[in-house]
C-alpha atoms as a PDB file:
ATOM      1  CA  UNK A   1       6.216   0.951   3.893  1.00  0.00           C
ATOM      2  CA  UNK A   2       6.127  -2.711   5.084  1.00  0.00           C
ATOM      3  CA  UNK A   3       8.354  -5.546   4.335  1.00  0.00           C
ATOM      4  CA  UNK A   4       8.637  -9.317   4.353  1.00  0.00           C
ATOM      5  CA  UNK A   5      13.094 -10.827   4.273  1.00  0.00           C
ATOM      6  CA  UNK A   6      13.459 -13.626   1.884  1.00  0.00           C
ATOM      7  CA  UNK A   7      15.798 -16.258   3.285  1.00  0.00           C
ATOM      8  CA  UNK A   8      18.519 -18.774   1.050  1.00  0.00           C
ATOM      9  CA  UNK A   9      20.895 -20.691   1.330  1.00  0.00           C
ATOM     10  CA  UNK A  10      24.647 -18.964   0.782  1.00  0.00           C
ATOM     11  CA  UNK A  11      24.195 -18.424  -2.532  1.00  0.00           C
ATOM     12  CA  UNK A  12      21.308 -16.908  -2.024  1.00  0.00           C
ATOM     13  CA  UNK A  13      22.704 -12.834  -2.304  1.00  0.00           C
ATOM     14  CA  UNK A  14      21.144  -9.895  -4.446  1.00  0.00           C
ATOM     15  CA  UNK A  15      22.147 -10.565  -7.806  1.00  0.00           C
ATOM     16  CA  UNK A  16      19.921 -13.688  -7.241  1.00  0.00           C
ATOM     17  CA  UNK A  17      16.955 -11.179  -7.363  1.00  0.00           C
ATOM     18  CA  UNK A  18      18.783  -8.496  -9.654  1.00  0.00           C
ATOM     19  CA  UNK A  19      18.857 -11.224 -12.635  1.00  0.00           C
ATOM     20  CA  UNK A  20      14.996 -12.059 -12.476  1.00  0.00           C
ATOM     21  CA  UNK A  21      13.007 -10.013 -15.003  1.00  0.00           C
ATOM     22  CA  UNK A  22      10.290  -7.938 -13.098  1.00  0.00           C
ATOM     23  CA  UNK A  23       7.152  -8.315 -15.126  1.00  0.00           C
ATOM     24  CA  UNK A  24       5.233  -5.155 -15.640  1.00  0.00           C
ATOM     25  CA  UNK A  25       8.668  -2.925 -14.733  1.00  0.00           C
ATOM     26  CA  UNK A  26       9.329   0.337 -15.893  1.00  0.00           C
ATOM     27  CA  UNK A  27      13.362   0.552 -14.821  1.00  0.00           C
ATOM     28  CA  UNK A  28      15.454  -1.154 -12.310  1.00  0.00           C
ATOM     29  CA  UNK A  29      18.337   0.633 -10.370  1.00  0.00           C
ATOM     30  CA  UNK A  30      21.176  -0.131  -8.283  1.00  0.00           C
ATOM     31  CA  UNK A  31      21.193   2.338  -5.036  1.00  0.00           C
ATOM     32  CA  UNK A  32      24.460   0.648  -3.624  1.00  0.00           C
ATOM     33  CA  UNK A  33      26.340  -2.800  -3.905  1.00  0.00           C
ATOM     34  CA  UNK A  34      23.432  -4.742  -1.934  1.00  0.00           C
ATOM     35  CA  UNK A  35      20.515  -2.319  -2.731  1.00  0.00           C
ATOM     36  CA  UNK A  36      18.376  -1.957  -5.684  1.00  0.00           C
ATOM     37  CA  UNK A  37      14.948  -0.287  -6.883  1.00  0.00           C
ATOM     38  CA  UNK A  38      12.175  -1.819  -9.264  1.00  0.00           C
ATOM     39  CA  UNK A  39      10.504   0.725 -10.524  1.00  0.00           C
ATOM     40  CA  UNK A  40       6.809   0.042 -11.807  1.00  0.00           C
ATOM     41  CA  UNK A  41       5.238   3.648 -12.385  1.00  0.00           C
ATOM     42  CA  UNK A  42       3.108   4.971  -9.533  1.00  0.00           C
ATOM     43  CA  UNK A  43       5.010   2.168  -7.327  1.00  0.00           C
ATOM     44  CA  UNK A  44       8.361   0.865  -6.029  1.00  0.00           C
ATOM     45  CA  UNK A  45       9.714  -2.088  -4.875  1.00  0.00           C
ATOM     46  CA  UNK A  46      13.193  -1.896  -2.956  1.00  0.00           C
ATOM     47  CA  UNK A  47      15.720  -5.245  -1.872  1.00  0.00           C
ATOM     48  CA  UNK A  48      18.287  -4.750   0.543  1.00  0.00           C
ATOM     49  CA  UNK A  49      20.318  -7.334   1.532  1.00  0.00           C
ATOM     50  CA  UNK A  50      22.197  -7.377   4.688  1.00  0.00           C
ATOM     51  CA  UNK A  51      24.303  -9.278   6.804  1.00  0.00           C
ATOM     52  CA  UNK A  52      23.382  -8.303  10.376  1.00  0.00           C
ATOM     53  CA  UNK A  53      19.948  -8.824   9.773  1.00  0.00           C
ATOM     54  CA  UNK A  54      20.299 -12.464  11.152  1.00  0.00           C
ATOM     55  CA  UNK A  55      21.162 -10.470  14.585  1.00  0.00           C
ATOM     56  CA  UNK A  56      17.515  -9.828  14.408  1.00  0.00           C
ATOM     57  CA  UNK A  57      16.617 -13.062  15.210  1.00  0.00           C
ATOM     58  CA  UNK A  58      16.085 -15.396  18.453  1.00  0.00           C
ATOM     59  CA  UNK A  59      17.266 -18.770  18.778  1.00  0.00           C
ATOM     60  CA  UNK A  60      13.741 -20.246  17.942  1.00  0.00           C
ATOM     61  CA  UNK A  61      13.116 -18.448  14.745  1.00  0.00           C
ATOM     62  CA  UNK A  62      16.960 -19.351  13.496  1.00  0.00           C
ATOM     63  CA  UNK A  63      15.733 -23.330  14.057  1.00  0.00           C
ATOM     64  CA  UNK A  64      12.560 -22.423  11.500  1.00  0.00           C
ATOM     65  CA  UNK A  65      15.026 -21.863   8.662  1.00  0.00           C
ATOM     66  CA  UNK A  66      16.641 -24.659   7.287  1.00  0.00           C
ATOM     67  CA  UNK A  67      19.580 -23.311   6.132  1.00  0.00           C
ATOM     68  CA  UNK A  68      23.264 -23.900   7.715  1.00  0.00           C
ATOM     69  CA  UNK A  69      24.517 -20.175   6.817  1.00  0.00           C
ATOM     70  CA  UNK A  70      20.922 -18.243   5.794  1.00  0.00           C
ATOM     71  CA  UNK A  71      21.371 -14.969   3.656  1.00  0.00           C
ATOM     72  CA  UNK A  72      18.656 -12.356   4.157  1.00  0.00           C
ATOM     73  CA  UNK A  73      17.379  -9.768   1.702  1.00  0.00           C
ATOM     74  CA  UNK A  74      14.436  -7.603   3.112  1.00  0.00           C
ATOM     75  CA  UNK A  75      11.686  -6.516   0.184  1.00  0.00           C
ATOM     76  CA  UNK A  76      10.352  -3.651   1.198  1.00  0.00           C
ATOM     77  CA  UNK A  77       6.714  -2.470  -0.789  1.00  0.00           C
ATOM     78  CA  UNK A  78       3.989  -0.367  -0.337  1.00  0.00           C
ATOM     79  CA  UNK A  79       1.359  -2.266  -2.438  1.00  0.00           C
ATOM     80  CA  UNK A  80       1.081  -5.626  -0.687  1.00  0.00           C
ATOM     81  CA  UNK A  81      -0.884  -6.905  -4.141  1.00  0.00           C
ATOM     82  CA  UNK A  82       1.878  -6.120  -5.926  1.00  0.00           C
ATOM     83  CA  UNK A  83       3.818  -7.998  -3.578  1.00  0.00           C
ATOM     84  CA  UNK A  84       2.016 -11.057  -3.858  1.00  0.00           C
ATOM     85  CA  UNK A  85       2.133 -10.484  -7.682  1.00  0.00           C
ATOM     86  CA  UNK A  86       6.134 -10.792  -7.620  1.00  0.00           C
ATOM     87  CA  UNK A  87       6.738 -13.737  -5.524  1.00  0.00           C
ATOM     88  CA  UNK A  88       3.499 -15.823  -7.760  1.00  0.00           C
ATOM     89  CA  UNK A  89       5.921 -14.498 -10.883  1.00  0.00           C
ATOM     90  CA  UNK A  90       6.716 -18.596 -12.174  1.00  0.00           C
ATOM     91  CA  UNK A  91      10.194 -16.898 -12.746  1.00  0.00           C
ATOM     92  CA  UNK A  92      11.036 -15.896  -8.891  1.00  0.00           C
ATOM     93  CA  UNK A  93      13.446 -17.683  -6.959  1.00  0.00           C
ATOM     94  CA  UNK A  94      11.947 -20.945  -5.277  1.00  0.00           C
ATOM     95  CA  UNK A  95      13.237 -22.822  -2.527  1.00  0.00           C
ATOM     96  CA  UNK A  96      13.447 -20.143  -0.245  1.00  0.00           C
ATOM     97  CA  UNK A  97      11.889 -18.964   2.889  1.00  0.00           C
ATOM     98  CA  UNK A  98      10.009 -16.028   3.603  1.00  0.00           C
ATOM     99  CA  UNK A  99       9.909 -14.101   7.163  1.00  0.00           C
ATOM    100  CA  UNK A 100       6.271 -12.180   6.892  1.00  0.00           C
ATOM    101  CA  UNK A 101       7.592  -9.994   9.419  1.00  0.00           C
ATOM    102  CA  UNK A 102       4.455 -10.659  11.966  1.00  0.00           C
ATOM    103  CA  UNK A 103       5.655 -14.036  13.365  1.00  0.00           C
ATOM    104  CA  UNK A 104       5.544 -16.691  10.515  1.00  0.00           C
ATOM    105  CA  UNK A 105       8.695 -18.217   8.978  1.00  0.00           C
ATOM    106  CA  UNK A 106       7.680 -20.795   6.074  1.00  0.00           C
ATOM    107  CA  UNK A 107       8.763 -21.713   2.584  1.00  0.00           C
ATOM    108  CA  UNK A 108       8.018 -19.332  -0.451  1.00  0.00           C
ATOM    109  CA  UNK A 109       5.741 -21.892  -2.045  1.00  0.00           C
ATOM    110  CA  UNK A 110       3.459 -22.011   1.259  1.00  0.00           C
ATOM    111  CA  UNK A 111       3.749 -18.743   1.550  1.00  0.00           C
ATOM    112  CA  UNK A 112       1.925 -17.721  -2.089  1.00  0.00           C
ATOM    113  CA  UNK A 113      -0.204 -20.421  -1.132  1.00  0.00           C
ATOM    114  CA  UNK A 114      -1.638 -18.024   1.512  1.00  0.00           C
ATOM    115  CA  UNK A 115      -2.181 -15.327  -0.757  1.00  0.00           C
ATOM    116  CA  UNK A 116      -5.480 -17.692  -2.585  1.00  0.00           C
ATOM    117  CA  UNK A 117      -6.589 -17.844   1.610  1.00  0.00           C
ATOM    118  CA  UNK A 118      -7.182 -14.260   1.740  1.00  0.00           C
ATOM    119  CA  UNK A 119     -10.296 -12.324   0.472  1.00  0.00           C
END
């Protein structure tokens, strides 16, 4: 499995990404109060938000996000084109940051961006 943590603001939380509708979904299920499952057939993509995850970072990668009290939610996939085909959704959240997990902190829009830069 790999993962990427979408950062917002404090109202960011995981309702935020419960309420969007998942295109190409089969089911979507709750695991626990901050946990849920999408469900798309032969795949699966989980959200988990947590508080401590913010212990995870250093000093310098807390000044790349913009936000005065950031809320994290890790999405955690095993098809990174599917991925890619969830945050270009025109209905997923904007004005957030994504953490790509190997270094780069940026907003979501720059971050799709980079998907059209790969083969």
């Amino acid at each position: 499995m790999q993962w990427i943590i979408l950062i917002g603001d404090e109202t960011f939380n995981i309702d935020s990404i419960h309420r969007i509708k998942h295109f190409g979904e089969n089911t979507v299920s709750s695991i626990e109060n901050n946990r849920f499952v999408v469900d798309y057939g032969e795949e699966h993509i989980f959200y988990d938000f947590s508080e401590s995850i913010i212990n995870d970072y250093d000093f310098e990668e807390l000044q790349k996000i913009p936000f005065q009290n950031p809320h994290f939610i890790m999405m955690i996939y095993k098809s990174k084109d599917l991925m890619k085909k969830i945050l270009s959704q025109d209905n997923f959240i904007r004005g957030i940051y994504v953490d790509d997990d190997h270094g780069l902190i940026m907003p979501i829009e720059e971050y799709i961006e980079t998907f059209s830069n790969e083969r």
